[in-house]
Every structure is written in C-alpha cells, then in structure tokens.
N, C-alpha and C. Protein backbone atom coordinates (compact mmCIF):
# COMPACT_ATOMS: atom_id res chain seq x y z
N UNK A 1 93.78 151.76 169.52
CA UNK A 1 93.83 150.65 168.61
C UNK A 1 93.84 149.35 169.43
N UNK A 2 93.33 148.23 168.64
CA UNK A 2 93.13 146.98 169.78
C UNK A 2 93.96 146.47 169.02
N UNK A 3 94.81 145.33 170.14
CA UNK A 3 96.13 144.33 169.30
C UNK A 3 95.00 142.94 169.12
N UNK A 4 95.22 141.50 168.00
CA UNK A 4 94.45 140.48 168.55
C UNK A 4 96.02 139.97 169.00
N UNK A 5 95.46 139.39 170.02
CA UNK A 5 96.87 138.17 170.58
C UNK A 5 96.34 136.51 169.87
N UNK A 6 95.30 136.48 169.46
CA UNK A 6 95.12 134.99 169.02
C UNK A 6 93.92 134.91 169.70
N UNK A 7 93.14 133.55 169.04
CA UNK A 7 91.83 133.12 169.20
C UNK A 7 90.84 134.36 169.06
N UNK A 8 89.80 134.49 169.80
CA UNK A 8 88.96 135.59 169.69
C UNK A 8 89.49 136.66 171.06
N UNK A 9 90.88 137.41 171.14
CA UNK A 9 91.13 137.96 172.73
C UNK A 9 91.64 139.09 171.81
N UNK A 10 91.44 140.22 172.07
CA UNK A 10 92.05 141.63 172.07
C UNK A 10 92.46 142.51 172.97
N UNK A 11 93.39 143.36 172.81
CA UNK A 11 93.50 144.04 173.80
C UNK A 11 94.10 145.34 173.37
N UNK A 12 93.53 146.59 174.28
CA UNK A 12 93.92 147.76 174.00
C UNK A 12 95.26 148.02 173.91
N UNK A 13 96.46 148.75 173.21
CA UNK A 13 97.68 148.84 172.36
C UNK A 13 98.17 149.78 174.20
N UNK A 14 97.34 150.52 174.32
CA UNK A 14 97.77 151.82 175.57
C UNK A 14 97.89 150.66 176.76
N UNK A 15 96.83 149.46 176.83
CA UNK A 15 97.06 148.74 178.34
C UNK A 15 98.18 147.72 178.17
N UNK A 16 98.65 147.37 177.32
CA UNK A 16 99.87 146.47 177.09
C UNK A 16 101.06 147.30 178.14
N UNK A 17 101.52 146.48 178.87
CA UNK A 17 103.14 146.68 179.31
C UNK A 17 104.23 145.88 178.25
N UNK A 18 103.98 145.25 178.77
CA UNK A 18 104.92 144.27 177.55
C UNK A 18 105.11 143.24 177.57
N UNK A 19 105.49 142.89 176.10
CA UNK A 19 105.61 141.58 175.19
C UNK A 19 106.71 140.41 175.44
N UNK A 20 106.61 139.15 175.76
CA UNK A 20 107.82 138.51 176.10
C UNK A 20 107.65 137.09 175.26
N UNK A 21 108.59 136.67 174.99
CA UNK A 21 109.15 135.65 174.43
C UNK A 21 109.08 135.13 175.27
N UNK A 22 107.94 133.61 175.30
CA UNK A 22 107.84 132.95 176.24
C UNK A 22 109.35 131.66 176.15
N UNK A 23 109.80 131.13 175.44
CA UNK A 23 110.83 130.61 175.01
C UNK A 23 112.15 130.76 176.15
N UNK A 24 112.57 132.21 175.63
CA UNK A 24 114.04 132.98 176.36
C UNK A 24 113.52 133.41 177.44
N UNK A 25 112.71 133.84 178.38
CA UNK A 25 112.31 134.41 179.91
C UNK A 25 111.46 133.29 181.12
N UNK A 26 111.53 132.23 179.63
CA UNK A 26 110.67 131.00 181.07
C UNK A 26 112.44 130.70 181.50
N UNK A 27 113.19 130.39 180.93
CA UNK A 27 114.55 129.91 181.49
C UNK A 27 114.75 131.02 182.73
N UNK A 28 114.48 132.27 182.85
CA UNK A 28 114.90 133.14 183.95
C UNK A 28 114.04 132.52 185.27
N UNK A 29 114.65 132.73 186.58
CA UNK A 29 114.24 132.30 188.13
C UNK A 29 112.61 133.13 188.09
N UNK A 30 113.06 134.17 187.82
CA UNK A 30 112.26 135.33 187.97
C UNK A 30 110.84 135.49 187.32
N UNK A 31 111.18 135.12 186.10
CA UNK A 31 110.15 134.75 185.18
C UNK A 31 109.02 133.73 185.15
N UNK A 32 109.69 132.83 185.64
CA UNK A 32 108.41 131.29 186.55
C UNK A 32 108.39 131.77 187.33
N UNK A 33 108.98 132.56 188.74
CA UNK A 33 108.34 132.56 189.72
C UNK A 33 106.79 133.88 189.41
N UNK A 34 106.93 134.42 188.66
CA UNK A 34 105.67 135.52 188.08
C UNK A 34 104.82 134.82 187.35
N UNK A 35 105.28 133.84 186.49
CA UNK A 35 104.07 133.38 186.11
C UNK A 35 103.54 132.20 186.67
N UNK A 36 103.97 131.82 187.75
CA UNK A 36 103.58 130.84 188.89
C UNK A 36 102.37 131.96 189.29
N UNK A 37 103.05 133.01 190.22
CA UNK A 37 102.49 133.81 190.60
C UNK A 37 101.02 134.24 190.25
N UNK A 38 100.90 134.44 188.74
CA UNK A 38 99.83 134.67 187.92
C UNK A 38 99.09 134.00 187.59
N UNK A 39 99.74 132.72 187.84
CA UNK A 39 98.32 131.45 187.86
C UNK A 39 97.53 131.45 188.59
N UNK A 40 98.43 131.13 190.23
CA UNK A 40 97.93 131.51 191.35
C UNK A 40 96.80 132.58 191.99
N UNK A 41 97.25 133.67 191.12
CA UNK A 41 96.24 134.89 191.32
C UNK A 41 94.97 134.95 190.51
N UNK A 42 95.14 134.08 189.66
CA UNK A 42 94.42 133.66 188.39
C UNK A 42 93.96 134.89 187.70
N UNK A 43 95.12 135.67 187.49
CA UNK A 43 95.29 137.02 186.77
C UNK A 43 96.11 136.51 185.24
N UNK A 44 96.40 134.87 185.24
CA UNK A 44 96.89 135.07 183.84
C UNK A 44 95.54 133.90 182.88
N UNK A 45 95.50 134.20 182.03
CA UNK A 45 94.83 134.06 180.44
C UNK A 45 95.16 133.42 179.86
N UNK A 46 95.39 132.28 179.17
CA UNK A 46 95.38 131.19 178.05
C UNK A 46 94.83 131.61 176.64
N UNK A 47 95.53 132.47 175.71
CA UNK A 47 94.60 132.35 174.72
C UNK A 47 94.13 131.48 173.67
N UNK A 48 95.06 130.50 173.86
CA UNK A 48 94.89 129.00 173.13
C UNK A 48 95.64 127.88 173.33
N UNK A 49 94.89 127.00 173.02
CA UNK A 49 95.17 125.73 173.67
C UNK A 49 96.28 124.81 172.80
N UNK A 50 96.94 125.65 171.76
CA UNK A 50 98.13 125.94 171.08
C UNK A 50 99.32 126.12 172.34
N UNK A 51 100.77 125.60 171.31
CA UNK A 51 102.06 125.91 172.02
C UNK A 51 102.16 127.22 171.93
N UNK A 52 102.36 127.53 173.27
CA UNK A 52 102.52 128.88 173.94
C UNK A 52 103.27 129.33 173.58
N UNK A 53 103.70 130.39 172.81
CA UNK A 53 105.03 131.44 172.27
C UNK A 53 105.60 132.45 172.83
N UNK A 54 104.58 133.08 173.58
CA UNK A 54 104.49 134.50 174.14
C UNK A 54 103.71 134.64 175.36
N UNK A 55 103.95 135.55 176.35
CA UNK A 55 103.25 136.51 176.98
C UNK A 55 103.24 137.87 177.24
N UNK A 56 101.79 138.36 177.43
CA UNK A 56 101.76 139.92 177.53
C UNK A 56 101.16 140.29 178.66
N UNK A 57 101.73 141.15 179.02
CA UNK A 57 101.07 141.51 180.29
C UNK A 57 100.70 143.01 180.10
N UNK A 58 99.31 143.21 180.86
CA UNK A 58 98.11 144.37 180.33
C UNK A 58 97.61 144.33 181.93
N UNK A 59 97.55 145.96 181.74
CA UNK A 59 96.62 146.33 182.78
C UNK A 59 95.14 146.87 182.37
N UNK A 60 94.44 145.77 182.40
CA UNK A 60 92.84 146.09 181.57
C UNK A 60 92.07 145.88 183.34
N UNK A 61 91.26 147.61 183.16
CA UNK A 61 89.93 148.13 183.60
C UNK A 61 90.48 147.85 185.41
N UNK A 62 92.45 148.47 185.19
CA UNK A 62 92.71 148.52 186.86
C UNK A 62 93.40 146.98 187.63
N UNK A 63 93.48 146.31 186.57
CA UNK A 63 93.75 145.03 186.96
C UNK A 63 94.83 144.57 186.05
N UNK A 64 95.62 143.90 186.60
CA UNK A 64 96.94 143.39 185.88
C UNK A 64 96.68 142.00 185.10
N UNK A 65 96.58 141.22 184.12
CA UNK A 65 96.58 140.53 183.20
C UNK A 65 97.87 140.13 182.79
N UNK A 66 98.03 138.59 182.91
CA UNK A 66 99.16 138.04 181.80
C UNK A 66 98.39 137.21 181.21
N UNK A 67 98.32 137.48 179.47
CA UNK A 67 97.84 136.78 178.58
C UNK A 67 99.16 135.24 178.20
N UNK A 68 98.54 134.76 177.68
CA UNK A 68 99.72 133.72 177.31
C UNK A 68 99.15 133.20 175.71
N UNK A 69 100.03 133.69 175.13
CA UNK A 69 99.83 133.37 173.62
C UNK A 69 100.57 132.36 172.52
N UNK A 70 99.79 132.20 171.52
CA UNK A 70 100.67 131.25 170.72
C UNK A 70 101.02 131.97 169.61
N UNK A 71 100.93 133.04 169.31
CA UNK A 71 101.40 134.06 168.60
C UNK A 71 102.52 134.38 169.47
N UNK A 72 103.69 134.36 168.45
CA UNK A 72 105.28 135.24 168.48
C UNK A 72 105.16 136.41 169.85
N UNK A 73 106.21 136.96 170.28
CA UNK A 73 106.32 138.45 170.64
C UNK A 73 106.49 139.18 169.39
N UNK A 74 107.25 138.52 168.63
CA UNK A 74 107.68 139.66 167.22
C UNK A 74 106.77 139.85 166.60
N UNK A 75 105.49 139.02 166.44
CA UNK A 75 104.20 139.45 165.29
C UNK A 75 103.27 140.58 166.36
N UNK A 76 103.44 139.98 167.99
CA UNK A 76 102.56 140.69 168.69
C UNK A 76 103.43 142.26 167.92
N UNK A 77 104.50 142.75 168.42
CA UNK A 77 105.10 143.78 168.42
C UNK A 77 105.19 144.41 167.13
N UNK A 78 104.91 143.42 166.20
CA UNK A 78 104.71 144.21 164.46
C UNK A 78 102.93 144.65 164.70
N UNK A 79 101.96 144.38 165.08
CA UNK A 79 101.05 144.81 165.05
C UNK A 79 100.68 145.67 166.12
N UNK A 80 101.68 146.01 167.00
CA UNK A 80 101.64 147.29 167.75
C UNK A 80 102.29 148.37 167.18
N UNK A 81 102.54 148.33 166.25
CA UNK A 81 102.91 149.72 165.48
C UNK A 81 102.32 150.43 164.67
C-alpha cells in the first residue's frame, strides 16, 4: 500500500521507518543534529513549501530518505493502517 505524505509524494507503507512530530523532536540535540545531517547528505525531501509538521524517514530503492511534511504524524499514522 502507498502512504501520500502531501503534495504529489508517496511512499511505500513497508519502506517507512518512522513517523515524527516535527514540533516535539526538533527540540531534541539529536534530532537537529540528523536532520542537519540529512540536508547535508541531501537525503532529506521537502514535500511542501507549507509549515512543516512532520518527518518520515523511508528507506526507498536501498537508500535512506527523510521526507519533511506538512501533514501531522497522527494523520500520516492513521493512513498507515
């Protein structure tokens, strides 16, 4: 099954790791320093040019992905079920 995260971006339900509340985990050390990281590597995704809510991170076709969404974690995670 494909999840949409917003705009025209989908992604397979099996390559999702998981869903984060961009809100409560940007405050963690740990959490900017990864998605610093993921800029840098330019392994992370923008799916709209909307306030950012969420990120997901997916391993699509062997490669690690952080999407960054303006869709919830909680709507992402209601449509993974």
């Amino acid at each position: 099954m494909y999840i949409h995260l917003g705009s025209d971006t989908v992604v397979r339900d099996s390559d999702i790791i998981g869903v984060f509340d961009i809100e409560n985990t940007s405050v963690s050390k740990v959490s900017k320093e990864y998605l610093a990281a993921s800029g840098k590597r330019r392994s992370a995704v923008s799916v709209s040019y909307e306030m950012p809510r969420s990120f997901i991170v997916a391993m699509a076709e062997g490669r690690e992905r952080v999407y960054i969404s303006n869709v919830s974690s909680a709507t992402i995670m209601k449509r993974c079920r």
